[in-house]
PDB file of N, CA and C in Angstrom:
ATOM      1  N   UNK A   1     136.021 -92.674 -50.174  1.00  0.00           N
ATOM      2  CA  UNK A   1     136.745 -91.517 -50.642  1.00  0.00           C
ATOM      3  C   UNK A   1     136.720 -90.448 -49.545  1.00  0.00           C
ATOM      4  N   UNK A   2     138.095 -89.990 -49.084  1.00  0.00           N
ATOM      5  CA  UNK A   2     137.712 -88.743 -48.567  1.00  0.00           C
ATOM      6  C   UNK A   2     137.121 -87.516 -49.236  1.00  0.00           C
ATOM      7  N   UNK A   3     136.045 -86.863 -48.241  1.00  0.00           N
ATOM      8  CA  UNK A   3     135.170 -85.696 -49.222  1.00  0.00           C
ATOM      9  C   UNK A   3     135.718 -84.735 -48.813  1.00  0.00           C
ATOM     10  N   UNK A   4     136.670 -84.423 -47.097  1.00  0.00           N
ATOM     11  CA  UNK A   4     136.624 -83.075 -46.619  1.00  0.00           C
ATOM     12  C   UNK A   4     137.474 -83.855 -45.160  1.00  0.00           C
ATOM     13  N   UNK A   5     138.616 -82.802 -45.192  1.00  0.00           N
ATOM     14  CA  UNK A   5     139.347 -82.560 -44.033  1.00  0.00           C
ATOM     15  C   UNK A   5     138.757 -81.876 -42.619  1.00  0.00           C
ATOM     16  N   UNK A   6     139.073 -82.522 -41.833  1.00  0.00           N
ATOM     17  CA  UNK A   6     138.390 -81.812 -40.194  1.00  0.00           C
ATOM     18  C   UNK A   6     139.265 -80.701 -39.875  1.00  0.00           C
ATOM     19  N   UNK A   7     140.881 -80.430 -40.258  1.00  0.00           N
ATOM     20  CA  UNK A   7     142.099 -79.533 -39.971  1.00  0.00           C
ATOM     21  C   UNK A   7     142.675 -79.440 -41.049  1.00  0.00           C
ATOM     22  N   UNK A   8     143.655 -78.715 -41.135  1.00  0.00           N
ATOM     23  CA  UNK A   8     144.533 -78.291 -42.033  1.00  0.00           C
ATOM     24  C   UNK A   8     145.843 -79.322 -42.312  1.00  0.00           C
ATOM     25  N   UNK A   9     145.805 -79.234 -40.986  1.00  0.00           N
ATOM     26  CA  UNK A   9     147.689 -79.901 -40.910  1.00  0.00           C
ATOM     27  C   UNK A   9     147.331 -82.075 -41.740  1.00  0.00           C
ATOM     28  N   UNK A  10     146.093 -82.269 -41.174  1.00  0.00           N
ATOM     29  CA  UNK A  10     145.713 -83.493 -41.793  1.00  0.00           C
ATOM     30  C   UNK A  10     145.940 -83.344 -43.237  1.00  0.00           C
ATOM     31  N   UNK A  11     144.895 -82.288 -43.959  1.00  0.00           N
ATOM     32  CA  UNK A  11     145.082 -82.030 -45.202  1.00  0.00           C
ATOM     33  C   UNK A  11     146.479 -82.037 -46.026  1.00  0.00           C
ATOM     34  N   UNK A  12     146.772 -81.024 -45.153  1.00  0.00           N
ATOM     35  CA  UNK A  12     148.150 -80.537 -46.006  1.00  0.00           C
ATOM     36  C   UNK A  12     149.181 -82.093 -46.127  1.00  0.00           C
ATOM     37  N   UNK A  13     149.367 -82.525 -44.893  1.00  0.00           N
ATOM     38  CA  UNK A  13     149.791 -84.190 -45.147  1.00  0.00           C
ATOM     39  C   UNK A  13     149.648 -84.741 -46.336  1.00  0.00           C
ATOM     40  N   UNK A  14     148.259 -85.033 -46.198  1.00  0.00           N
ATOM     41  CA  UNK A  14     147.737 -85.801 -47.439  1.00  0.00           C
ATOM     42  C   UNK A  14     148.418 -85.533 -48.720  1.00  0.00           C
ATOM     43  N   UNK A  15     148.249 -83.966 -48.943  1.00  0.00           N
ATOM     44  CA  UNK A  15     148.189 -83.749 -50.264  1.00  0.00           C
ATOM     45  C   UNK A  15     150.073 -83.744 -50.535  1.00  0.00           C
ATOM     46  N   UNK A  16     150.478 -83.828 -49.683  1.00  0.00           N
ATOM     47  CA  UNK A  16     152.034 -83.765 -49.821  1.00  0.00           C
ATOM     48  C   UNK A  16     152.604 -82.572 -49.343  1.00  0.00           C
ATOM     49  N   UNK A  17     151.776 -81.364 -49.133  1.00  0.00           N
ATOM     50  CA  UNK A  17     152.247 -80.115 -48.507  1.00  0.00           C
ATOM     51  C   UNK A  17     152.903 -80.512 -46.759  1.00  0.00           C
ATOM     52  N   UNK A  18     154.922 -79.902 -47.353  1.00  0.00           N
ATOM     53  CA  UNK A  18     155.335 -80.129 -46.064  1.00  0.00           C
ATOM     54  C   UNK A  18     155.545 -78.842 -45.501  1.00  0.00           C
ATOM     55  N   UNK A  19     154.341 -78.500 -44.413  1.00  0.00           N
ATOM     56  CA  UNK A  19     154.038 -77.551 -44.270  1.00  0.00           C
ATOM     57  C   UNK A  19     154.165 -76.770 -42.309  1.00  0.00           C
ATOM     58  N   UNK A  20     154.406 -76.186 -41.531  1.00  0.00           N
ATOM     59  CA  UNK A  20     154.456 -76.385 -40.236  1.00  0.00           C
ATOM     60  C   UNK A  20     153.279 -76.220 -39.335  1.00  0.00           C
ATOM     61  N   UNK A  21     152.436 -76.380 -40.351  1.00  0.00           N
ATOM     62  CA  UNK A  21     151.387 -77.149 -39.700  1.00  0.00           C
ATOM     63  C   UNK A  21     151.703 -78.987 -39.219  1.00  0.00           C
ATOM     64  N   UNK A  22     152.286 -79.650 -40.868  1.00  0.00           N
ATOM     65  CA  UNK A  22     152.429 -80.674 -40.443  1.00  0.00           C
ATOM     66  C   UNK A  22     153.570 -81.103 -39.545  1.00  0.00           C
ATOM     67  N   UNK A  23     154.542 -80.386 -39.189  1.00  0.00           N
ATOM     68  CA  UNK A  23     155.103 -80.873 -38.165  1.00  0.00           C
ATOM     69  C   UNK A  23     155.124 -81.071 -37.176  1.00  0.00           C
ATOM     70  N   UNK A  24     153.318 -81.018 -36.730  1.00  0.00           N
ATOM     71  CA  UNK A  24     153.001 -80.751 -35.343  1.00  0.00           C
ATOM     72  C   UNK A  24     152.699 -82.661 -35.313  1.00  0.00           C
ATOM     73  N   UNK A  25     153.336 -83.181 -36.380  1.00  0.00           N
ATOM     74  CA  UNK A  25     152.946 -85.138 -36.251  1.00  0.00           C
ATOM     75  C   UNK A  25     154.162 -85.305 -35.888  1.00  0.00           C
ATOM     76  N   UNK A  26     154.522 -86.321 -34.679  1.00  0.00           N
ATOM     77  CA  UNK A  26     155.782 -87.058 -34.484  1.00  0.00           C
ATOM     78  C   UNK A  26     156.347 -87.402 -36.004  1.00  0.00           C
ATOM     79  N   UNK A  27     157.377 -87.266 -36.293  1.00  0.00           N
ATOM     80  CA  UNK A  27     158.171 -88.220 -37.868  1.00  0.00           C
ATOM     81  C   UNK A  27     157.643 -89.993 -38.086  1.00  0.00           C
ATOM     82  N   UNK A  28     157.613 -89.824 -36.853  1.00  0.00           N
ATOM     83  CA  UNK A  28     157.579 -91.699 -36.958  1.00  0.00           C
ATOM     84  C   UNK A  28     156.808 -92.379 -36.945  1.00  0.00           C
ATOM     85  N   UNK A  29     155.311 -91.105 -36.830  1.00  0.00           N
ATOM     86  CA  UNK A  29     153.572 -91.502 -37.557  1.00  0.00           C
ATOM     87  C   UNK A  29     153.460 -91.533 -39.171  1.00  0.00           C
ATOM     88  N   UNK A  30     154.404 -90.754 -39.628  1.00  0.00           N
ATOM     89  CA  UNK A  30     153.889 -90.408 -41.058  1.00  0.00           C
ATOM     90  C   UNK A  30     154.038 -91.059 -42.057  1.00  0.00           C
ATOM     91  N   UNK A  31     154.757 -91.832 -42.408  1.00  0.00           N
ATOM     92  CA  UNK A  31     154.612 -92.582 -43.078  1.00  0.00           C
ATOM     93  C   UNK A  31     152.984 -94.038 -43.133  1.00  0.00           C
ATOM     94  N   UNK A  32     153.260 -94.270 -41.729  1.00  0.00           N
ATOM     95  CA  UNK A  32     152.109 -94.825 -41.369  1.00  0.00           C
ATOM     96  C   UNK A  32     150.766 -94.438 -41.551  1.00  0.00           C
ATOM     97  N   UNK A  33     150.702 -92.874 -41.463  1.00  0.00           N
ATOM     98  CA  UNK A  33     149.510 -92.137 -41.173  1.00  0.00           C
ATOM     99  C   UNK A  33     148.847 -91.989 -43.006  1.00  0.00           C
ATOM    100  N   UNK A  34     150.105 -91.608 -43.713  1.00  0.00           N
ATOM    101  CA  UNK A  34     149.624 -91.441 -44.908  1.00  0.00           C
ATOM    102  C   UNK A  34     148.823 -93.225 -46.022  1.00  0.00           C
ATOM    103  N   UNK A  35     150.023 -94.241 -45.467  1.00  0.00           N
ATOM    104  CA  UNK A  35     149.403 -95.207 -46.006  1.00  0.00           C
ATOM    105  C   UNK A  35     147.947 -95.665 -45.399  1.00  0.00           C
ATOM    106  N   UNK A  36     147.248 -95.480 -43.755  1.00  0.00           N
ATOM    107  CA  UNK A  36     145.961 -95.087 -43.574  1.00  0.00           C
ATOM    108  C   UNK A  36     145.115 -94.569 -44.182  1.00  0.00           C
ATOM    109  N   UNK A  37     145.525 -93.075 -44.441  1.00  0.00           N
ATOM    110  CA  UNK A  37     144.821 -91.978 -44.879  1.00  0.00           C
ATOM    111  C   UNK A  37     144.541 -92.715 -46.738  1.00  0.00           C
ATOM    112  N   UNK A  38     145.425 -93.200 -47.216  1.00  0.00           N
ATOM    113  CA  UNK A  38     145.472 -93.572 -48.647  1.00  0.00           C
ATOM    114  C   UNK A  38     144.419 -94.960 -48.550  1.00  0.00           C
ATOM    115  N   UNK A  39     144.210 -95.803 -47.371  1.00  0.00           N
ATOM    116  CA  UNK A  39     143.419 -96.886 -47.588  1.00  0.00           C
ATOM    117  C   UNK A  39     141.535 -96.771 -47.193  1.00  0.00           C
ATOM    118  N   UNK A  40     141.684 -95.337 -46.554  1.00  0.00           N
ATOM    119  CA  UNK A  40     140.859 -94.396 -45.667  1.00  0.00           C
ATOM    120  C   UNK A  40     140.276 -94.002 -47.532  1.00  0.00           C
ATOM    121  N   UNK A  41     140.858 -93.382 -48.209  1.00  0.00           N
ATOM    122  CA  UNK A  41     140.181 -92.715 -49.651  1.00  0.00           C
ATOM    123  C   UNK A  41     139.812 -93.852 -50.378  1.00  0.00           C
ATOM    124  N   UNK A  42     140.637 -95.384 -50.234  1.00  0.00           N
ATOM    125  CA  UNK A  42     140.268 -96.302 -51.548  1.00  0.00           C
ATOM    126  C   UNK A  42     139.139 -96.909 -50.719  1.00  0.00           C
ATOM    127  N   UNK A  43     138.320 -96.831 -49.283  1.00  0.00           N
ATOM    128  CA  UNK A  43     137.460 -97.745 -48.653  1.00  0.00           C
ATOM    129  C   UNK A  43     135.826 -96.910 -49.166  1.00  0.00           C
ATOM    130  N   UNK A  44     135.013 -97.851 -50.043  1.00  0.00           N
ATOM    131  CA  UNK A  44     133.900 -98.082 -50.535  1.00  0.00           C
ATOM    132  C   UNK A  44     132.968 -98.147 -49.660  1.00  0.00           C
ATOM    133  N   UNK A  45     132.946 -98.957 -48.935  1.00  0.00           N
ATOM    134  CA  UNK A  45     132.386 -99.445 -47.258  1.00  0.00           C
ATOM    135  C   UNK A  45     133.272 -99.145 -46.047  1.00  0.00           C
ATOM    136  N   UNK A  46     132.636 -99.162 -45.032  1.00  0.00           N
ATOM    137  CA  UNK A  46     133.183 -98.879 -43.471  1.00  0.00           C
ATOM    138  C   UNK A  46     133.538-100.171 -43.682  1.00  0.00           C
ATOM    139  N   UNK A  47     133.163-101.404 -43.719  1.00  0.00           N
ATOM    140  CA  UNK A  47     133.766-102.273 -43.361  1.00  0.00           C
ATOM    141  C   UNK A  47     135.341-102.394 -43.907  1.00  0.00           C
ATOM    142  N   UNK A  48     134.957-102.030 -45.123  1.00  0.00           N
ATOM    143  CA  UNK A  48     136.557-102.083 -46.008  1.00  0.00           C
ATOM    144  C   UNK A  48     138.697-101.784 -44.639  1.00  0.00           C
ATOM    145  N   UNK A  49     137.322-100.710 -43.510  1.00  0.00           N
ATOM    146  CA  UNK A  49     138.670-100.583 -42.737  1.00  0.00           C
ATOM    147  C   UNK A  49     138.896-101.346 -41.939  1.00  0.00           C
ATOM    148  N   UNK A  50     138.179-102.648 -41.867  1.00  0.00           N
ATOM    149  CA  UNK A  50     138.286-103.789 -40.629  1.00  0.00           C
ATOM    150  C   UNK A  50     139.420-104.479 -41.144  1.00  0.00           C
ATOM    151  N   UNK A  51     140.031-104.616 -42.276  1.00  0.00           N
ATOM    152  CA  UNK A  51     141.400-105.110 -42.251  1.00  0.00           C
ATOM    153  C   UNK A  51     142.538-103.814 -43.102  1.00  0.00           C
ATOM    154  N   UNK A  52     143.597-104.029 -42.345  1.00  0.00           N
ATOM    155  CA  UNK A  52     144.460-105.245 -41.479  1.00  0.00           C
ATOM    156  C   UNK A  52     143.485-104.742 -40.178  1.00  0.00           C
ATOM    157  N   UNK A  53     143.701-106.074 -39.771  1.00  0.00           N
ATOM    158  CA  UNK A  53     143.314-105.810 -37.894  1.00  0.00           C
ATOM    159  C   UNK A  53     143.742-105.058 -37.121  1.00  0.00           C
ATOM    160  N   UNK A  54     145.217-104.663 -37.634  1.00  0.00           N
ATOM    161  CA  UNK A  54     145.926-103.270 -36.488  1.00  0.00           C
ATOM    162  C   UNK A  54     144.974-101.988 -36.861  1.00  0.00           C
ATOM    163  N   UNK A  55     144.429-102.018 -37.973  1.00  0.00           N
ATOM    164  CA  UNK A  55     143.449-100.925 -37.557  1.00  0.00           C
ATOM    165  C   UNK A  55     142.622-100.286 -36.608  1.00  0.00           C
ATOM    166  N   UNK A  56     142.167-101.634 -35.969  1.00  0.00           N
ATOM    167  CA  UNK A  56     141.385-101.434 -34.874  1.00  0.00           C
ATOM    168  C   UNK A  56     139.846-100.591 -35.085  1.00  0.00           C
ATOM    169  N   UNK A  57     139.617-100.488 -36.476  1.00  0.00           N
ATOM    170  CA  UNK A  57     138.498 -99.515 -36.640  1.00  0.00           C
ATOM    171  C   UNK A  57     137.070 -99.859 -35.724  1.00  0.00           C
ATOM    172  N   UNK A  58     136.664 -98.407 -34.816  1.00  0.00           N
ATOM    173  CA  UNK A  58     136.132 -98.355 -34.029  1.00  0.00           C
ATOM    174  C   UNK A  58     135.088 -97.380 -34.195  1.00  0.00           C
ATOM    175  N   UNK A  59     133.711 -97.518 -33.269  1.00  0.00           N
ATOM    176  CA  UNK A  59     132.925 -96.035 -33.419  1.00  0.00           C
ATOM    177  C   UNK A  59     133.721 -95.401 -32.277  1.00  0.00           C
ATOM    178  N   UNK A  60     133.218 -94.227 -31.959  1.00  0.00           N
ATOM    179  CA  UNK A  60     133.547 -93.560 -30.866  1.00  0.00           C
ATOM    180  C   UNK A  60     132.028 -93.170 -29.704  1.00  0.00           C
ATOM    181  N   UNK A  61     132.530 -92.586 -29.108  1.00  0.00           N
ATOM    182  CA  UNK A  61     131.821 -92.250 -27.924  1.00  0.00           C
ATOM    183  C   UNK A  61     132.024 -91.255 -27.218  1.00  0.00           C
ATOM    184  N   UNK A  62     130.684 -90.291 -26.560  1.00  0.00           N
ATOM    185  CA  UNK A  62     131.079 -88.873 -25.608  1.00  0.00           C
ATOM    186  C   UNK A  62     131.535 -88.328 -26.435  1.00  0.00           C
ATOM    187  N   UNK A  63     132.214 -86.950 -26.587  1.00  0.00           N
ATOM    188  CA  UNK A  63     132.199 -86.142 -27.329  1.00  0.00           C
ATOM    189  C   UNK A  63     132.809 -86.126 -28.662  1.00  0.00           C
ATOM    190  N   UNK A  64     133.364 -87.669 -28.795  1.00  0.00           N
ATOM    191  CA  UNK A  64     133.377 -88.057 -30.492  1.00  0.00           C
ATOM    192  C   UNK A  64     132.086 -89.042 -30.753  1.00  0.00           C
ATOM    193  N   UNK A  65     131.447 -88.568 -30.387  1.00  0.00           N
ATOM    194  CA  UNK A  65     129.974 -89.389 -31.062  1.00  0.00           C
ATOM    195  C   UNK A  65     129.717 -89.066 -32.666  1.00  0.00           C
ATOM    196  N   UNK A  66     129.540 -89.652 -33.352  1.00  0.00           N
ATOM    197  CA  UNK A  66     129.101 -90.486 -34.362  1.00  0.00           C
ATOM    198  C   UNK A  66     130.800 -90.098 -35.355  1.00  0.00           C
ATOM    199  N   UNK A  67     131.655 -90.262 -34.671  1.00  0.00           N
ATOM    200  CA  UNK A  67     132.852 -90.577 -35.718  1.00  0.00           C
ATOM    201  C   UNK A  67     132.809 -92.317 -35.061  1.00  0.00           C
ATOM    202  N   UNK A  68     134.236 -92.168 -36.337  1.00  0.00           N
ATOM    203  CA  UNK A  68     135.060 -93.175 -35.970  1.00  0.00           C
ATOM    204  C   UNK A  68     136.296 -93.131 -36.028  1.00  0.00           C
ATOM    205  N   UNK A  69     136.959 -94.243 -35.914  1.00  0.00           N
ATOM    206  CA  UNK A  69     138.735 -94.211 -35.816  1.00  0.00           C
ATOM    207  C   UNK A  69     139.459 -95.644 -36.273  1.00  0.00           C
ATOM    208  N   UNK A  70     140.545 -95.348 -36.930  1.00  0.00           N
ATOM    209  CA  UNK A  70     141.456 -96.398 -37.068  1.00  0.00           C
ATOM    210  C   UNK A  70     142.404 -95.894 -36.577  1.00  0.00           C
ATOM    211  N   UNK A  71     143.482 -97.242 -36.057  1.00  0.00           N
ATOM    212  CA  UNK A  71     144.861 -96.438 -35.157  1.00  0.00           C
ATOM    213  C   UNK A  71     145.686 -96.535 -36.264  1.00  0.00           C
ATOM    214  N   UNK A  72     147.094 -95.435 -35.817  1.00  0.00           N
ATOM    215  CA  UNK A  72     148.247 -95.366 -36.675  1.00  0.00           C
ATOM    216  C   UNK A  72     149.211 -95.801 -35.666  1.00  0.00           C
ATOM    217  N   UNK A  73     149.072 -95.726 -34.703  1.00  0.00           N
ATOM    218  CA  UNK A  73     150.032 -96.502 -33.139  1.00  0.00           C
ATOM    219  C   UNK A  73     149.052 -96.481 -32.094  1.00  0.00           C
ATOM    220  N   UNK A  74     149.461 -96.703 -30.774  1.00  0.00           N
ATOM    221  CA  UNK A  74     148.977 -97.148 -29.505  1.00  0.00           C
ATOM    222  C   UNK A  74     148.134 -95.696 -29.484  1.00  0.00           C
ATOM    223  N   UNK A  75     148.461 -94.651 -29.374  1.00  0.00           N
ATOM    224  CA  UNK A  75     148.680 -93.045 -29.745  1.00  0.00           C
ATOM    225  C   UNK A  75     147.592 -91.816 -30.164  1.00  0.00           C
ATOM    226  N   UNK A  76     148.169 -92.401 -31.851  1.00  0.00           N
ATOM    227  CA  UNK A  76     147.777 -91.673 -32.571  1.00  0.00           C
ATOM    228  C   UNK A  76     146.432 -91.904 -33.262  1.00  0.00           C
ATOM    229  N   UNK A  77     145.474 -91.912 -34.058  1.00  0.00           N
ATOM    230  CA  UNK A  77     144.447 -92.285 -34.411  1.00  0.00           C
ATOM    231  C   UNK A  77     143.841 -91.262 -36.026  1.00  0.00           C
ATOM    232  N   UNK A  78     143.380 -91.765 -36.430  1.00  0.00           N
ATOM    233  CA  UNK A  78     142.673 -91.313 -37.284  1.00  0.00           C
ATOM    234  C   UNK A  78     141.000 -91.346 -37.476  1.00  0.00           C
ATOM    235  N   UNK A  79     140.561 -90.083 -37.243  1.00  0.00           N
ATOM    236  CA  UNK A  79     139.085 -90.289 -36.734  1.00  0.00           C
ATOM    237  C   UNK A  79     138.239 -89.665 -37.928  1.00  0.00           C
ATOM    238  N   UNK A  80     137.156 -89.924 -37.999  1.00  0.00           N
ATOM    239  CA  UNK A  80     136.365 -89.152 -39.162  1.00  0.00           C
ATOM    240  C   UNK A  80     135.020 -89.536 -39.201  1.00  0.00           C
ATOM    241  N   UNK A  81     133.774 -89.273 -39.886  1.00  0.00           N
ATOM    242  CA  UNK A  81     132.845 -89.343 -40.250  1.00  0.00           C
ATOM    243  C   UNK A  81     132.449 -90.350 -41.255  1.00  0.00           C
ATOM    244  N   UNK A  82     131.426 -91.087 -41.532  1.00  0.00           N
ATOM    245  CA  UNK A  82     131.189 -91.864 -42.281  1.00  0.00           C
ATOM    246  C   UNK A  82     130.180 -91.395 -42.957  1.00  0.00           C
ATOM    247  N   UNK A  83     130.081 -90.730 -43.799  1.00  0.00           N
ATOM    248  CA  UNK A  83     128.849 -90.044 -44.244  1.00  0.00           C
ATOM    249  C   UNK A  83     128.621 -90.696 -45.873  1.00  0.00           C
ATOM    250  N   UNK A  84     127.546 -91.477 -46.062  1.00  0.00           N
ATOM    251  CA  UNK A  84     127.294 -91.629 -47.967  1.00  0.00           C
ATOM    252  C   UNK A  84     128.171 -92.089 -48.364  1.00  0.00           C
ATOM    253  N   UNK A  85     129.321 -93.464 -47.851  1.00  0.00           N
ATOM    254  CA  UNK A  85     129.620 -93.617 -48.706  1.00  0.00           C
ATOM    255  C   UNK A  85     131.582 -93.142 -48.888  1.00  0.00           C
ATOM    256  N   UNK A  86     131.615 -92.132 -47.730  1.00  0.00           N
ATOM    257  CA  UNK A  86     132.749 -91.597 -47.933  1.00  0.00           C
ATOM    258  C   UNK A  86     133.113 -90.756 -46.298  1.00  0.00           C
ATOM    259  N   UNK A  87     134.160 -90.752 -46.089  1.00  0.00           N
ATOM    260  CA  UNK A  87     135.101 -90.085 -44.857  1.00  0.00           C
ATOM    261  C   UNK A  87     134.436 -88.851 -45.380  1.00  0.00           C
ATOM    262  N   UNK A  88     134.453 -88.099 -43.628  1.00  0.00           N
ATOM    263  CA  UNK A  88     134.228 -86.396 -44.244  1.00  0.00           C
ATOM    264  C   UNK A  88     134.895 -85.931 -42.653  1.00  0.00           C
ATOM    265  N   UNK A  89     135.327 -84.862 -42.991  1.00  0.00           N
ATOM    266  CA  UNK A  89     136.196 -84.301 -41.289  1.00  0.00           C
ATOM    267  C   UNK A  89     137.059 -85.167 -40.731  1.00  0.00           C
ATOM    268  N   UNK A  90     137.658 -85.947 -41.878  1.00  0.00           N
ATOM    269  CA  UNK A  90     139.356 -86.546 -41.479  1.00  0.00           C
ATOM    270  C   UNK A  90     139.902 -85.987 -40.591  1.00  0.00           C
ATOM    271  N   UNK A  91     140.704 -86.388 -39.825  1.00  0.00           N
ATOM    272  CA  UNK A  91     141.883 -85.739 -38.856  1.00  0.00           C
ATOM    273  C   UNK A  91     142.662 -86.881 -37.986  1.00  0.00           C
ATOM    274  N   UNK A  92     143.967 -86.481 -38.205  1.00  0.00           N
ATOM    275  CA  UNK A  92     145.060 -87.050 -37.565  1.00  0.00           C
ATOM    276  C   UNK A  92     145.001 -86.552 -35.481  1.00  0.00           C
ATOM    277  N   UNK A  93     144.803 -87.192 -35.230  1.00  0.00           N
ATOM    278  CA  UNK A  93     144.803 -86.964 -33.381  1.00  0.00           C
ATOM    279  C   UNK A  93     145.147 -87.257 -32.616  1.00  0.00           C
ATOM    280  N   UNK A  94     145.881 -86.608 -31.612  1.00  0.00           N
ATOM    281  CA  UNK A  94     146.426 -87.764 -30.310  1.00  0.00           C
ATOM    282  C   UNK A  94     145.111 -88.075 -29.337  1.00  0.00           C
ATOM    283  N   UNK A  95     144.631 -89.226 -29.661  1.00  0.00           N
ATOM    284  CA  UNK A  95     143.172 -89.593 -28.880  1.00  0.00           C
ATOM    285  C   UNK A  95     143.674 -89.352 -27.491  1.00  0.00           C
ATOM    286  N   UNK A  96     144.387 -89.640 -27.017  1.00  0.00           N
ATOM    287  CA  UNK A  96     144.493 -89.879 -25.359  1.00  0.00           C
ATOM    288  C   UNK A  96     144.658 -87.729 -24.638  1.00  0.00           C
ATOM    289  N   UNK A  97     144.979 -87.455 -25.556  1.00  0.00           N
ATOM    290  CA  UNK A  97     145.022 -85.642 -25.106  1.00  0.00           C
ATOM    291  C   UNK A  97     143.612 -85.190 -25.942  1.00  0.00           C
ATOM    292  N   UNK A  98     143.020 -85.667 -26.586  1.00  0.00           N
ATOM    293  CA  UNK A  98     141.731 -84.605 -26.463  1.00  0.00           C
ATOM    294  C   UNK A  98     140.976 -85.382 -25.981  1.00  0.00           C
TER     295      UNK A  98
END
């Protein structure tokens, strides 16, 4: 379950707020990003995000230490915390610019 958003513009996504925060996502992540984010709230276990395999779910490293990430394209990523059981500090990101 997600417990807690890392940004706004992630949030507001989620919840359906089309907001200009969220237009700071290419169009042609979002659909993608939300069916993530929706398999991201139904995952019980970390493992739960090892399929589909395009996920790619990964830890991170250097100054994303102790997140993790599943991809939404080559791109974009979805990174967060694994804390108890549940995502916490969700966020939509272009990994390759931060």
């Amino acid at each position: 379950m997600i417990v807690s958003f890392g940004d706004a513009a992630t949030a507001d996504l989620y919840h359906g707020r089309r907001t200009r925060r969220v237009r700071r996502f290419p169009p042609d992540i979002l659909k993608t990003a939300l069916r993530k984010l929706d398999a991201l709230n139904a995952a019980s276990r970390l493992l739960d995000l090892r399929s589909p395999p395009g996920n790619r779910l990964e830890a991170l490293a250097g100054d994303w230490q102790g997140f993790y990430s599943i991809r939404i394209n080559d791109r974009w990523r979805i990174v967060f915390r694994w804390v108890e059981g549940n995502a916490a500090e969700v966020s939509i990101v272009d990994y390759h610019r931060n």
